[in-house]
N, C-alpha and C. Protein backbone atom coordinates (compact mmCIF):
# COMPACT_ATOMS: atom_id res chain seq x y z
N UNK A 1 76.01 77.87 152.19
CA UNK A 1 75.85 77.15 150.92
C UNK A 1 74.55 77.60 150.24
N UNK A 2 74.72 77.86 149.21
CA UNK A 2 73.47 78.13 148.48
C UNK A 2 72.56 77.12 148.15
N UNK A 3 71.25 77.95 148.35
CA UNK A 3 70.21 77.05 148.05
C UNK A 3 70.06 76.37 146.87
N UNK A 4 68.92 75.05 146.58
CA UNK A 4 68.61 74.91 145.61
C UNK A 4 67.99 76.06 144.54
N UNK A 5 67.16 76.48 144.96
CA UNK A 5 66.63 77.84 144.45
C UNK A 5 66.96 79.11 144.25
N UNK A 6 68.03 78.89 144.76
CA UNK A 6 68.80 80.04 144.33
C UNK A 6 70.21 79.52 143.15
N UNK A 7 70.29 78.17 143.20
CA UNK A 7 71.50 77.68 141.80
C UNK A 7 70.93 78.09 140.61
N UNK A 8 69.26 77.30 140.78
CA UNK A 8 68.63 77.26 139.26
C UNK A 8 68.29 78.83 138.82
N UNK A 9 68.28 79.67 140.00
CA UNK A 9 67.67 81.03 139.61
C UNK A 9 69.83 81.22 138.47
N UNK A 10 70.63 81.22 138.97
CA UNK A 10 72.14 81.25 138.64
C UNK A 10 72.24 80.80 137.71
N UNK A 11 71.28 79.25 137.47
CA UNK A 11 72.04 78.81 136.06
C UNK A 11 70.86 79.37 134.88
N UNK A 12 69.39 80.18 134.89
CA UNK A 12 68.96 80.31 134.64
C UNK A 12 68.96 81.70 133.85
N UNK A 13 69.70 82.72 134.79
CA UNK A 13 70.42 84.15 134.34
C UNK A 13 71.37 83.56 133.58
N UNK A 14 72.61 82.61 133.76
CA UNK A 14 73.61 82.71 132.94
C UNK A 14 73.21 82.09 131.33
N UNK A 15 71.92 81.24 131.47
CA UNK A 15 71.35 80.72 129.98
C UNK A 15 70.64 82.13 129.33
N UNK A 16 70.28 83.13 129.88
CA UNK A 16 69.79 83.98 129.16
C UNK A 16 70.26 84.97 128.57
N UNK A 17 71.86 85.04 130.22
CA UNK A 17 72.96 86.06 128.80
C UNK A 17 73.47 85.50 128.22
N UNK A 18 73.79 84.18 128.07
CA UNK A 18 74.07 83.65 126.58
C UNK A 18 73.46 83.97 125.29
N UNK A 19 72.15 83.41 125.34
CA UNK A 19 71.24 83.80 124.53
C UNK A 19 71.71 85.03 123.99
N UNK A 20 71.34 86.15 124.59
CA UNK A 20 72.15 87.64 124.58
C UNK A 20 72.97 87.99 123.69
N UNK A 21 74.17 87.01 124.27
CA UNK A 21 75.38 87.30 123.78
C UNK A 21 75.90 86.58 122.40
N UNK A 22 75.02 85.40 122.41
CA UNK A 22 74.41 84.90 120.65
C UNK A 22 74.25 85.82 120.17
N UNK A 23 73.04 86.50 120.45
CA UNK A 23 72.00 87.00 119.59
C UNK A 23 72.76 88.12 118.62
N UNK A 24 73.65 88.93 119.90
CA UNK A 24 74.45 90.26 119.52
C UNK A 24 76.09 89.87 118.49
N UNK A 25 76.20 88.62 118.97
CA UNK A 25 77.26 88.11 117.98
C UNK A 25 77.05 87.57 116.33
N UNK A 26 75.59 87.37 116.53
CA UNK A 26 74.93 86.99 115.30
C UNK A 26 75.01 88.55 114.21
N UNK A 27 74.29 89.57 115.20
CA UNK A 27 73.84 90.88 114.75
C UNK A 27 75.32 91.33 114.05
N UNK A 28 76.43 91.38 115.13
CA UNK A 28 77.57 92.12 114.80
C UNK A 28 78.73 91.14 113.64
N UNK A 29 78.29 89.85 113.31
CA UNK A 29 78.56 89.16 112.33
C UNK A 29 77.88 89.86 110.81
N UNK A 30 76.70 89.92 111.16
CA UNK A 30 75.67 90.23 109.44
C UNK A 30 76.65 91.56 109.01
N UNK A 31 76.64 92.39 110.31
CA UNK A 31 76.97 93.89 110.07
C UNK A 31 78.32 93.99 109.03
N UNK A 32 79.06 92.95 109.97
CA UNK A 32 80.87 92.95 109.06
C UNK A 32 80.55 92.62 108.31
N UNK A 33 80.27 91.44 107.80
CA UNK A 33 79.70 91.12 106.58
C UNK A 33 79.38 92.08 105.26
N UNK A 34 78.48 92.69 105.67
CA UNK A 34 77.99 93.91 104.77
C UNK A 34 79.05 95.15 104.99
N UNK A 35 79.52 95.56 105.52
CA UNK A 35 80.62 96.05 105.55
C UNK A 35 82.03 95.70 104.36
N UNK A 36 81.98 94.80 105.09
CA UNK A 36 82.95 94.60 104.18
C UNK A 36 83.12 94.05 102.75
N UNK A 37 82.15 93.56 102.59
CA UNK A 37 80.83 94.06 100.92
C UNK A 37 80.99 94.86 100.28
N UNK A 38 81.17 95.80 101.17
CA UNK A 38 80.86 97.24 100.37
C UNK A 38 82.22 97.68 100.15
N UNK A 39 82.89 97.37 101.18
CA UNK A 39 84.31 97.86 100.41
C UNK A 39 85.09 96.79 99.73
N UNK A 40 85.08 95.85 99.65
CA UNK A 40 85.35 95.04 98.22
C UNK A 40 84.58 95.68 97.24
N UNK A 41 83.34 95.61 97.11
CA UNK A 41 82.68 96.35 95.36
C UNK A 41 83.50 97.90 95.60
N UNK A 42 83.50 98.20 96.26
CA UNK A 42 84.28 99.64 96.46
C UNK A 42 85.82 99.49 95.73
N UNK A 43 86.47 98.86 95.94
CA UNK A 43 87.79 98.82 96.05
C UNK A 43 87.84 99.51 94.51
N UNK A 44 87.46 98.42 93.50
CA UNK A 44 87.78 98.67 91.86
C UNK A 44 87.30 100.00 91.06
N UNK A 45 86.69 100.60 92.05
CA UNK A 45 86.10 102.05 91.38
C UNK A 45 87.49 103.39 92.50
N UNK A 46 87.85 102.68 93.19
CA UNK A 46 89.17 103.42 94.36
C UNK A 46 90.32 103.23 93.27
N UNK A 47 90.47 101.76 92.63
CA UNK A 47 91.59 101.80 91.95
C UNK A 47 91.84 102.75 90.76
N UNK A 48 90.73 102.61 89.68
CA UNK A 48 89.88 102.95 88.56
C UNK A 48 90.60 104.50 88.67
N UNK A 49 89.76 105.34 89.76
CA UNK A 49 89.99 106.84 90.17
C UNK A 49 91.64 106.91 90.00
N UNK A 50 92.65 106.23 91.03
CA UNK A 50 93.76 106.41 91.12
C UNK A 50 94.79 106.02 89.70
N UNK A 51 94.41 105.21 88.99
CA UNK A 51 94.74 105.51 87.53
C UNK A 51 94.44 106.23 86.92
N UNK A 52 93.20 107.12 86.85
CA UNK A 52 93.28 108.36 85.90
C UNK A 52 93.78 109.29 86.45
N UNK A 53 93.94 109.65 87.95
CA UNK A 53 94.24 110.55 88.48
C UNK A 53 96.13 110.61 87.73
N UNK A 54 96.99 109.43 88.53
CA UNK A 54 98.05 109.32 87.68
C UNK A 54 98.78 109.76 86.25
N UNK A 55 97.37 108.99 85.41
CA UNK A 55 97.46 109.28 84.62
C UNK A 55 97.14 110.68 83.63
N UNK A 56 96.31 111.32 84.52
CA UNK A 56 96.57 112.42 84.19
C UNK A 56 97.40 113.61 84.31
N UNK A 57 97.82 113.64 85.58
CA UNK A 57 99.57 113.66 86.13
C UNK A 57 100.68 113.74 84.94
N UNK A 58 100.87 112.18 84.58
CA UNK A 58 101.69 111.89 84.39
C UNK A 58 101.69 112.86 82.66
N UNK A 59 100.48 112.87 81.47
CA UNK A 59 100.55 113.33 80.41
C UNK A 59 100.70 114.58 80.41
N UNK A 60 99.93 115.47 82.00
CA UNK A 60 99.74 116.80 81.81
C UNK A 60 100.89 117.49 82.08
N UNK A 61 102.43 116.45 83.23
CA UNK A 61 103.19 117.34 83.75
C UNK A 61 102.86 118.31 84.62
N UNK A 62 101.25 117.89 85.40
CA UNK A 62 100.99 118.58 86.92
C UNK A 62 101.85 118.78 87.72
N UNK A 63 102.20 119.67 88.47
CA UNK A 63 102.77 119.85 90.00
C UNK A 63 102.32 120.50 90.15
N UNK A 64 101.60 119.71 91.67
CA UNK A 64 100.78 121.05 92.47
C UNK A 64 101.29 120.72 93.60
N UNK A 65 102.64 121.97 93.96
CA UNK A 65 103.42 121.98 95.15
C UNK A 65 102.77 123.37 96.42
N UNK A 66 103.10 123.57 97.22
CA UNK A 66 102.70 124.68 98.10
C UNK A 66 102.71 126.30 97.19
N UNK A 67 101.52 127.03 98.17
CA UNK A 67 101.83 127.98 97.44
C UNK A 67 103.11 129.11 97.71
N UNK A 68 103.72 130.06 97.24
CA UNK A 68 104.29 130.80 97.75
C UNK A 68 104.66 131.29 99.23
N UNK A 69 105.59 131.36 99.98
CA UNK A 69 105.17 131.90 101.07
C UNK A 69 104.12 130.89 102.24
N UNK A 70 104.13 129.63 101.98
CA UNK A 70 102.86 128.83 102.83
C UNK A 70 103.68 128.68 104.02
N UNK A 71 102.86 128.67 104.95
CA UNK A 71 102.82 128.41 106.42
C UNK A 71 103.81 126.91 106.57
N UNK A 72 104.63 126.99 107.48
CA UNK A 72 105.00 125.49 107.42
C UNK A 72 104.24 124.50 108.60
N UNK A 73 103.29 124.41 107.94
CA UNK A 73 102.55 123.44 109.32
C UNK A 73 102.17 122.38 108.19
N UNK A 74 101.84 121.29 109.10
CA UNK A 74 100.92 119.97 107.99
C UNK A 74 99.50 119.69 108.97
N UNK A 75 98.54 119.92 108.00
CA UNK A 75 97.21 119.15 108.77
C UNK A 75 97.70 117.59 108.69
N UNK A 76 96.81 116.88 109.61
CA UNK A 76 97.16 115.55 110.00
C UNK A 76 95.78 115.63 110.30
N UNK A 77 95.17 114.69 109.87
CA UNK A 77 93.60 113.91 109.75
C UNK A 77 93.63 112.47 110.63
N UNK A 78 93.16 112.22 111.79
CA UNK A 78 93.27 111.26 112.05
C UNK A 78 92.14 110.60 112.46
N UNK A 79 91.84 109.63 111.86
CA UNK A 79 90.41 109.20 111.47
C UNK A 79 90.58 107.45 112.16
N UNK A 80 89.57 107.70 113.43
CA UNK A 80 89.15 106.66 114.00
C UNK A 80 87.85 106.33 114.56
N UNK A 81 87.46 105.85 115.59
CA UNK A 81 85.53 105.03 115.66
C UNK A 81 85.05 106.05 116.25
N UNK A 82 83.94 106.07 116.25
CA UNK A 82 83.15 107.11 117.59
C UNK A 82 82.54 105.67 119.09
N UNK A 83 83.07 104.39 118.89
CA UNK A 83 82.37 103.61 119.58
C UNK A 83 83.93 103.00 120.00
N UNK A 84 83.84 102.15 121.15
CA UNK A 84 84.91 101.44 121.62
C UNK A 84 84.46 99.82 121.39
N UNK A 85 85.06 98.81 122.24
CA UNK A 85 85.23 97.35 122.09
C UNK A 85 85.52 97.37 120.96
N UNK A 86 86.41 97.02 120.21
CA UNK A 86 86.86 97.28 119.00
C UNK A 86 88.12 96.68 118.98
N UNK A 87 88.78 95.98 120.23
CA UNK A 87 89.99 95.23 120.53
C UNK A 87 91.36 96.41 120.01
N UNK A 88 92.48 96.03 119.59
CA UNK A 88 93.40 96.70 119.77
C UNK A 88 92.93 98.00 118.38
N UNK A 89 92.44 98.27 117.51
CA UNK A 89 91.96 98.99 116.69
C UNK A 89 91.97 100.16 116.83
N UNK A 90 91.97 101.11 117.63
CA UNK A 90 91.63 102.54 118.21
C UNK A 90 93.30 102.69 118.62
N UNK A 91 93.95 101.49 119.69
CA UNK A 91 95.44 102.07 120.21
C UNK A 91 96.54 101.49 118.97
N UNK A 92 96.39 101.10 118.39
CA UNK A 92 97.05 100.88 117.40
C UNK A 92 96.98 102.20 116.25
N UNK A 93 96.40 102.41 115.75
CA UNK A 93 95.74 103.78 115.15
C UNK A 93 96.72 104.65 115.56
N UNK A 94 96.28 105.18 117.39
CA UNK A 94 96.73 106.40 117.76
C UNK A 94 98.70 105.83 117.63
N UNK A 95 98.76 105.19 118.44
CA UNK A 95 100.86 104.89 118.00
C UNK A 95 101.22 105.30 116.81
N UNK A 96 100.26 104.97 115.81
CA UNK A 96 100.80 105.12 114.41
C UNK A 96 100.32 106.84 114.09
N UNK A 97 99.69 107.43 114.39
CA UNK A 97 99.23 108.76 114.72
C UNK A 97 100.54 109.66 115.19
N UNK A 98 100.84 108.68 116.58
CA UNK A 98 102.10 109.73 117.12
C UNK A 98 103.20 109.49 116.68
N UNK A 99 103.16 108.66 116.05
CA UNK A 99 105.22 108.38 115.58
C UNK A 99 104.56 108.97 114.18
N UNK A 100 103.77 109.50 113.53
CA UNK A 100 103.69 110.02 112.35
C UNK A 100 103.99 111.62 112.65
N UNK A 101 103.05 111.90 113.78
CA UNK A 101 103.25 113.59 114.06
C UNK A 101 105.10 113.91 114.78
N UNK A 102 105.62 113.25 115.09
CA UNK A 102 107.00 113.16 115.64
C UNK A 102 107.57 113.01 114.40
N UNK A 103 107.38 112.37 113.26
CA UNK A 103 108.47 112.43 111.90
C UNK A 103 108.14 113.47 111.16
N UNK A 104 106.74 114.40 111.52
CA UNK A 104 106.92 115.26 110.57
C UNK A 104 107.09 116.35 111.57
N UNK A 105 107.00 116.72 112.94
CA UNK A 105 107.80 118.06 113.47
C UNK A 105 109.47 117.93 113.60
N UNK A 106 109.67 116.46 113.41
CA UNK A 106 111.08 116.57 112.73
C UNK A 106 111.95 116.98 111.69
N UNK A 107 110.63 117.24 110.58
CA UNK A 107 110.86 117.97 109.72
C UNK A 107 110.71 119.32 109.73
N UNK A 108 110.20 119.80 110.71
CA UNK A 108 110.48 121.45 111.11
C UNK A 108 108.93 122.10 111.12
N UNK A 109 108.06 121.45 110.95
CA UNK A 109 106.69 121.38 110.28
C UNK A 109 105.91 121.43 111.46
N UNK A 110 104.71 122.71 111.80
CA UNK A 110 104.19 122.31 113.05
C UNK A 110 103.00 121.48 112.32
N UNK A 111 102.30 120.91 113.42
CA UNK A 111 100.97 120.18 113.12
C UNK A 111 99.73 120.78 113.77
N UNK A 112 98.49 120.49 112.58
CA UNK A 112 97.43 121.27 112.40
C UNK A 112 96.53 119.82 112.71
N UNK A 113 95.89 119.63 113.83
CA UNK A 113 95.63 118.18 114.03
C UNK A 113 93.81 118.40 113.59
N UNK A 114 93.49 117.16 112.68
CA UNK A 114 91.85 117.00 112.93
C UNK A 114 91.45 115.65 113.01
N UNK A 115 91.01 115.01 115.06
CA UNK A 115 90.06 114.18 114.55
C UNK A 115 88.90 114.11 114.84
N UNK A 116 88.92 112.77 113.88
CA UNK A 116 87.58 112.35 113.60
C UNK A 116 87.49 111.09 114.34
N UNK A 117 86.22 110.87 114.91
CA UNK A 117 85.60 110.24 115.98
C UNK A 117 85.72 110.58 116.98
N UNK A 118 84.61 109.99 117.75
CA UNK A 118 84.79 109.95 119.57
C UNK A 118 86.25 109.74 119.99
N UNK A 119 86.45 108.60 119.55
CA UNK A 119 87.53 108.33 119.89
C UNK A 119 88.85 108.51 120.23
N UNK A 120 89.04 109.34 119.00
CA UNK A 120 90.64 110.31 118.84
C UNK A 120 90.42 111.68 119.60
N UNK A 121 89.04 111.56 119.68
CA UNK A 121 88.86 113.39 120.37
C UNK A 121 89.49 113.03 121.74
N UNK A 122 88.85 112.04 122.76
CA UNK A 122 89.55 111.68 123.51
C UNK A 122 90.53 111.56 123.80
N UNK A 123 91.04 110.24 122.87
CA UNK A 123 92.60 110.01 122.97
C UNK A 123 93.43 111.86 122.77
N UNK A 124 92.97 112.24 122.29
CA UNK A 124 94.02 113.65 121.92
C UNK A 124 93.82 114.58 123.51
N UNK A 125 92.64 114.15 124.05
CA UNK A 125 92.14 115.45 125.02
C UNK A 125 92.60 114.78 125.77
N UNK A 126 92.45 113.40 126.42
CA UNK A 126 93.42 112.82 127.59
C UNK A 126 94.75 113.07 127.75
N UNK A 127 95.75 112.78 126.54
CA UNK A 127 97.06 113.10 126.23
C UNK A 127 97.43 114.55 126.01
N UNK A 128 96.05 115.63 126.28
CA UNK A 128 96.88 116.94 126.41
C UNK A 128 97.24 117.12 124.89
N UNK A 129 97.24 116.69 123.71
CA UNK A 129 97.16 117.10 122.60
C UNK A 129 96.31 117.81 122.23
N UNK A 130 96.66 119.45 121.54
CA UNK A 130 95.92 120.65 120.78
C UNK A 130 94.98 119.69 119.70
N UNK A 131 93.88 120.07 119.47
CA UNK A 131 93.20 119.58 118.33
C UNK A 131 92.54 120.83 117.62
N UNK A 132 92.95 121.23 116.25
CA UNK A 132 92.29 122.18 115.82
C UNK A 132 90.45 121.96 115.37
N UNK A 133 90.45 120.72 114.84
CA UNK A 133 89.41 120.66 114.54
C UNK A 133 88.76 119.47 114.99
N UNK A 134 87.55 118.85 115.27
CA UNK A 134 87.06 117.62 115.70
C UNK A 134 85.67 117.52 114.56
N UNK A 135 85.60 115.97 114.82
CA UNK A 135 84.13 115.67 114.14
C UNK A 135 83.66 114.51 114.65
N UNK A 136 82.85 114.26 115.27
CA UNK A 136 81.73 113.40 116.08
C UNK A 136 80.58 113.33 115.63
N UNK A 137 80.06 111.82 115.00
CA UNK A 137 78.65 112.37 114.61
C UNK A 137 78.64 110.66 115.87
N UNK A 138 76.75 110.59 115.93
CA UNK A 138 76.05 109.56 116.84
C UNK A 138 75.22 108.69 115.54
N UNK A 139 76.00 109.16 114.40
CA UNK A 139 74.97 108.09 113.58
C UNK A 139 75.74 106.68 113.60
N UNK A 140 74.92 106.13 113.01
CA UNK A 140 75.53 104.25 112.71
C UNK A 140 76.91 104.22 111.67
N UNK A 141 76.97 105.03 111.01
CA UNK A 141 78.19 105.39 109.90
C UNK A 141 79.00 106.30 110.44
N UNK A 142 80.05 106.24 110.70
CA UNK A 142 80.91 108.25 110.50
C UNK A 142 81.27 108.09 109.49
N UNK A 143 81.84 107.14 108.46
CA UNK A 143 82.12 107.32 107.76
C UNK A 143 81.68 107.58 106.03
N UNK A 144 81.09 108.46 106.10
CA UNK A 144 80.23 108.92 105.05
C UNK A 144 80.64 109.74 103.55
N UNK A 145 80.10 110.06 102.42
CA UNK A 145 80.95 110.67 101.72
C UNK A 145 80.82 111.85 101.59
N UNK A 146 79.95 112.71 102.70
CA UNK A 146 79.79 113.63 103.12
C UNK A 146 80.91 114.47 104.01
N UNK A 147 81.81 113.23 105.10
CA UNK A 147 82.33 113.69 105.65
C UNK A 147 83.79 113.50 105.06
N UNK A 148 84.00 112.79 103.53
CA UNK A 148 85.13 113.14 103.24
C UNK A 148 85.47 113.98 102.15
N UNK A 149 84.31 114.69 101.68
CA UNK A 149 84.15 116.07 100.93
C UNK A 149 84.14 116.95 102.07
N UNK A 150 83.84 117.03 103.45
CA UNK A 150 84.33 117.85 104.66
C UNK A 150 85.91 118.14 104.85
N UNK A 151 86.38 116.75 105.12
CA UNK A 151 88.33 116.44 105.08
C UNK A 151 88.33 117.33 103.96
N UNK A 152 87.87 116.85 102.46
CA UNK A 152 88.06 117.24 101.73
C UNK A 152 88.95 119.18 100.97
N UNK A 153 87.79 119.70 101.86
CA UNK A 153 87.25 121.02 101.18
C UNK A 153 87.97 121.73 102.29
N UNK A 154 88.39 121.11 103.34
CA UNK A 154 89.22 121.62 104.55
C UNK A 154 90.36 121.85 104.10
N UNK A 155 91.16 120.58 103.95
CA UNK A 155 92.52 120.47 102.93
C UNK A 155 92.64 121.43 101.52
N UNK A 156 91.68 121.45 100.79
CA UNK A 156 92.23 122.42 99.49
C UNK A 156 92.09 123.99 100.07
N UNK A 157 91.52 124.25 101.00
CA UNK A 157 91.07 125.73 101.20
C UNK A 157 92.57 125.90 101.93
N UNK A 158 92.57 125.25 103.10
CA UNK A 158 93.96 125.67 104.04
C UNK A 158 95.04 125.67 102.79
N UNK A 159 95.47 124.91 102.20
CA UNK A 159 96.41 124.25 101.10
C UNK A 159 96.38 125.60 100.29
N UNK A 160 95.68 125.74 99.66
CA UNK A 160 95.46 127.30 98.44
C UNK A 160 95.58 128.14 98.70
N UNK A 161 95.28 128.44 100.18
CA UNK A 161 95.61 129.79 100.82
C UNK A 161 97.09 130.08 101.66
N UNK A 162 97.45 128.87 101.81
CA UNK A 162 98.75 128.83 102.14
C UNK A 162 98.80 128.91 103.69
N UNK A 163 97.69 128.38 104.10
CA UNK A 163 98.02 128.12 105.40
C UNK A 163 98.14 126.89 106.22
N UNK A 164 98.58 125.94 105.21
CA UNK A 164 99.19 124.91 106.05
C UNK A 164 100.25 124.51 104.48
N UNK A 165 101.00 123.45 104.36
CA UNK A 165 102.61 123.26 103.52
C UNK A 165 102.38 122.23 103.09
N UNK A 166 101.59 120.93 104.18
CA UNK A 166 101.40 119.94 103.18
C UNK A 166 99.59 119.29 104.22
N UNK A 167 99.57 118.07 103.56
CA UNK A 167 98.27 117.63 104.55
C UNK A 167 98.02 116.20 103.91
N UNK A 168 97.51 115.13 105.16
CA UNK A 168 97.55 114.17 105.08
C UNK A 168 96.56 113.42 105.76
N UNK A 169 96.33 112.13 106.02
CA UNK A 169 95.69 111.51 107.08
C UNK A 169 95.97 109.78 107.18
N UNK A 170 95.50 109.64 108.32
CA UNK A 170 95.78 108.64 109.09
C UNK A 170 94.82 107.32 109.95
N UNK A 171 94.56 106.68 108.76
CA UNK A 171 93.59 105.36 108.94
C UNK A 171 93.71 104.53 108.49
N UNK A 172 92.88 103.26 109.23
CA UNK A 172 92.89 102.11 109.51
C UNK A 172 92.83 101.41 107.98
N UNK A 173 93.92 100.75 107.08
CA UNK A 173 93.75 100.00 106.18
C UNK A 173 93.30 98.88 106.50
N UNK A 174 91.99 98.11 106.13
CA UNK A 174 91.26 97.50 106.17
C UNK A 174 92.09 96.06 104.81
N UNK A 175 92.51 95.32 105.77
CA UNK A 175 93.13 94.14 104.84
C UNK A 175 92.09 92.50 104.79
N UNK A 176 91.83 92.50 106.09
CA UNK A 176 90.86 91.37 106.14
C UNK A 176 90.18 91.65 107.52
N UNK A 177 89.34 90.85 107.86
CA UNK A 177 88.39 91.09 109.23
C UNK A 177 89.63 90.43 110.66
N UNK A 178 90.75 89.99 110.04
CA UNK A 178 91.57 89.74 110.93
C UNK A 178 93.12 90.69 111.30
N UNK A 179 93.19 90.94 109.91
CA UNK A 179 94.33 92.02 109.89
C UNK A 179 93.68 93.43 109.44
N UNK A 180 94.41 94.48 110.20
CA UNK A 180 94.25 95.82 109.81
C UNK A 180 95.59 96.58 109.95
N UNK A 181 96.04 97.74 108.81
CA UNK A 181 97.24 98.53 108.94
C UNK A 181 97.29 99.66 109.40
N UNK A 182 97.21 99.91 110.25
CA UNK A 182 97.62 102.04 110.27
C UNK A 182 98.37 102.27 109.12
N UNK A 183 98.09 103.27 108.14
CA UNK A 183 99.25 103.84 107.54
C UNK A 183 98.77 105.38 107.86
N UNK A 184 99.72 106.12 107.43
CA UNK A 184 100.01 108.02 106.57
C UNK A 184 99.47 107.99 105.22
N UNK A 185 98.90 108.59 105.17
CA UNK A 185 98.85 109.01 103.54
C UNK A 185 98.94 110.51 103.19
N UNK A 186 99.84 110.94 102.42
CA UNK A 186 99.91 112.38 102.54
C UNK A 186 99.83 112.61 100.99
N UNK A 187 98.64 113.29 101.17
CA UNK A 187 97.72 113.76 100.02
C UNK A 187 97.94 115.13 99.15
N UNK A 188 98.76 115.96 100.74
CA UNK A 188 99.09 117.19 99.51
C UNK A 188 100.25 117.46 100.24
N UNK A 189 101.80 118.09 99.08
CA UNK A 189 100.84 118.35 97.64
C UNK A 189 101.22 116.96 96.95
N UNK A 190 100.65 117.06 95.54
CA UNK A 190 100.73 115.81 94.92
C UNK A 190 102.08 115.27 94.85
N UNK A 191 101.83 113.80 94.61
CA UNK A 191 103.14 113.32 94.97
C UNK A 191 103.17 112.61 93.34
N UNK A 192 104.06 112.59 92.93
CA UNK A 192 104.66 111.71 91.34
C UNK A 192 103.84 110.58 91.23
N UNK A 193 103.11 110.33 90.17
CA UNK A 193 102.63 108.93 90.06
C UNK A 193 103.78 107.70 90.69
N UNK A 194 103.40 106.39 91.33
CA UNK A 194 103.94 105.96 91.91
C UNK A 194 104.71 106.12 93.26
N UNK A 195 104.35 107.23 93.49
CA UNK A 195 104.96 107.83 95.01
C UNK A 195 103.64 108.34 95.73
N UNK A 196 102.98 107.57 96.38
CA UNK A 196 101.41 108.02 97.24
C UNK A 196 102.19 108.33 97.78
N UNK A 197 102.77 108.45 98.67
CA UNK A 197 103.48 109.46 100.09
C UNK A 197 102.40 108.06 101.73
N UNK A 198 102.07 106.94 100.84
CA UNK A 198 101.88 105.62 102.00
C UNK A 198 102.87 105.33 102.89
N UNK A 199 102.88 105.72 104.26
CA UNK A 199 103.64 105.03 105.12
C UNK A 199 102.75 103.77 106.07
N UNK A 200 103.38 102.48 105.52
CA UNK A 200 102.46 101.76 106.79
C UNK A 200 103.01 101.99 107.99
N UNK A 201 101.92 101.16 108.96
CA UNK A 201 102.15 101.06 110.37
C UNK A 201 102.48 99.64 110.67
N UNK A 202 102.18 99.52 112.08
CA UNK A 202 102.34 97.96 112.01
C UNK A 202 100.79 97.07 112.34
N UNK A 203 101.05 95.54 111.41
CA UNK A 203 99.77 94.99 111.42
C UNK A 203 99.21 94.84 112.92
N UNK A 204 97.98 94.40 112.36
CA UNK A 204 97.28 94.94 113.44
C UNK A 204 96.73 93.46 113.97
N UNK A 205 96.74 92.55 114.54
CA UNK A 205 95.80 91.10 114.87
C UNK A 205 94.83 91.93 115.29
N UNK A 206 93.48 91.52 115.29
CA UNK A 206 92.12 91.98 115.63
C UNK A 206 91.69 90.86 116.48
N UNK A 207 92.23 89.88 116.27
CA UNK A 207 91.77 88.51 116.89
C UNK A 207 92.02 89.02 118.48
């Protein structure tokens, strides 16, 4: 039986990882918070873009389909955390990842895979999935607008030169701090105003 002196030392550790585990629940509260701040004021300048884009589409009679002769492969962007505890968020992602890359080599289409985060590098290297390209950074953000003029400039170069047919990617729609969606979004080539080429996934409880 344990001593007296040794309970209070027991109940004395377990009052301090509490404390702890306050403290870090407090921290990782402010963080969402501001997070998700930023993409609400974000959202109306996302919409803003996607109406002129449309709309310029739609007056100019754009199509910008593959070039001649293009490779039939599709890049696939799959963009998840570089950090874990994150509850179902990361395996939800990848499901919606693989039943996306299975509907489009059904279409005859090989895949040109790039991800992004720790995370997917893993998930792809555990599962024996080819990854052409990876991106890992250790900062507090990956998601930067640095690294989506990277996606970016990846996609129009392969795309123009005709070495990949179409290209897309694959992340976490952010609906509330309780729900999140996997969808597809396939970005090239352009798709008709009113046709993003959005496939959702399924919701996500975070709870």
């Amino acid at each position: 039986m344990a001593s007296l002196k040794a309970i209070r030392r027991r109940i004395a550790s377990a009052k301090s990882t509490q404390q702890i585990t306050r403290a870090l629940k407090l921290v990782s509260a402010a963080r969402l918070r501001r997070a998700q701040e930023a993409l609400v004021n974000a959202l109306p300048y996302s919409e803003a873009l996607a109406r002129v884009a449309d709309s310029l589409l739609t007056s100019e009679g754009i199509s910008v389909g593959p070039v001649e002769g293009a490779q039939k492969r599709s890049l696939v962007v799959v963009v998840a955390s570089d950090r874990g505890l994150a509850g179902g968020y990361n395996s939800y992602l990848f499901r919606a990842a693989e039943a996306t890359m299975r509907e489009i080599r059904g279409t005859g289409l090989d895949i040109e895979l790039f991800a992004v985060g720790k995370k997917a590098v893993d998930q792809f290297r555990r599962t024996n999935v080819p990854v052409a390209l990876s991106r890992v950074d250790n900062l507090p953000r990956l998601a930067t607008i640095a690294l989506a003029r990277d996606i970016a400039a990846k996609m129009l170069a392969d795309y123009s030169s005709g070495a990949i047919d179409e290209a897309g990617i694959v992340y976490t729609h952010f609906q509330s701090a309780i729900v999140q969606k996997p969808v597809y979004e396939r970005l090239l080539p352009i798709k008709p105003p009113g046709d993003a080429g959005i496939k959702p996934g399924a919701e996500v409880d975070a709870a």
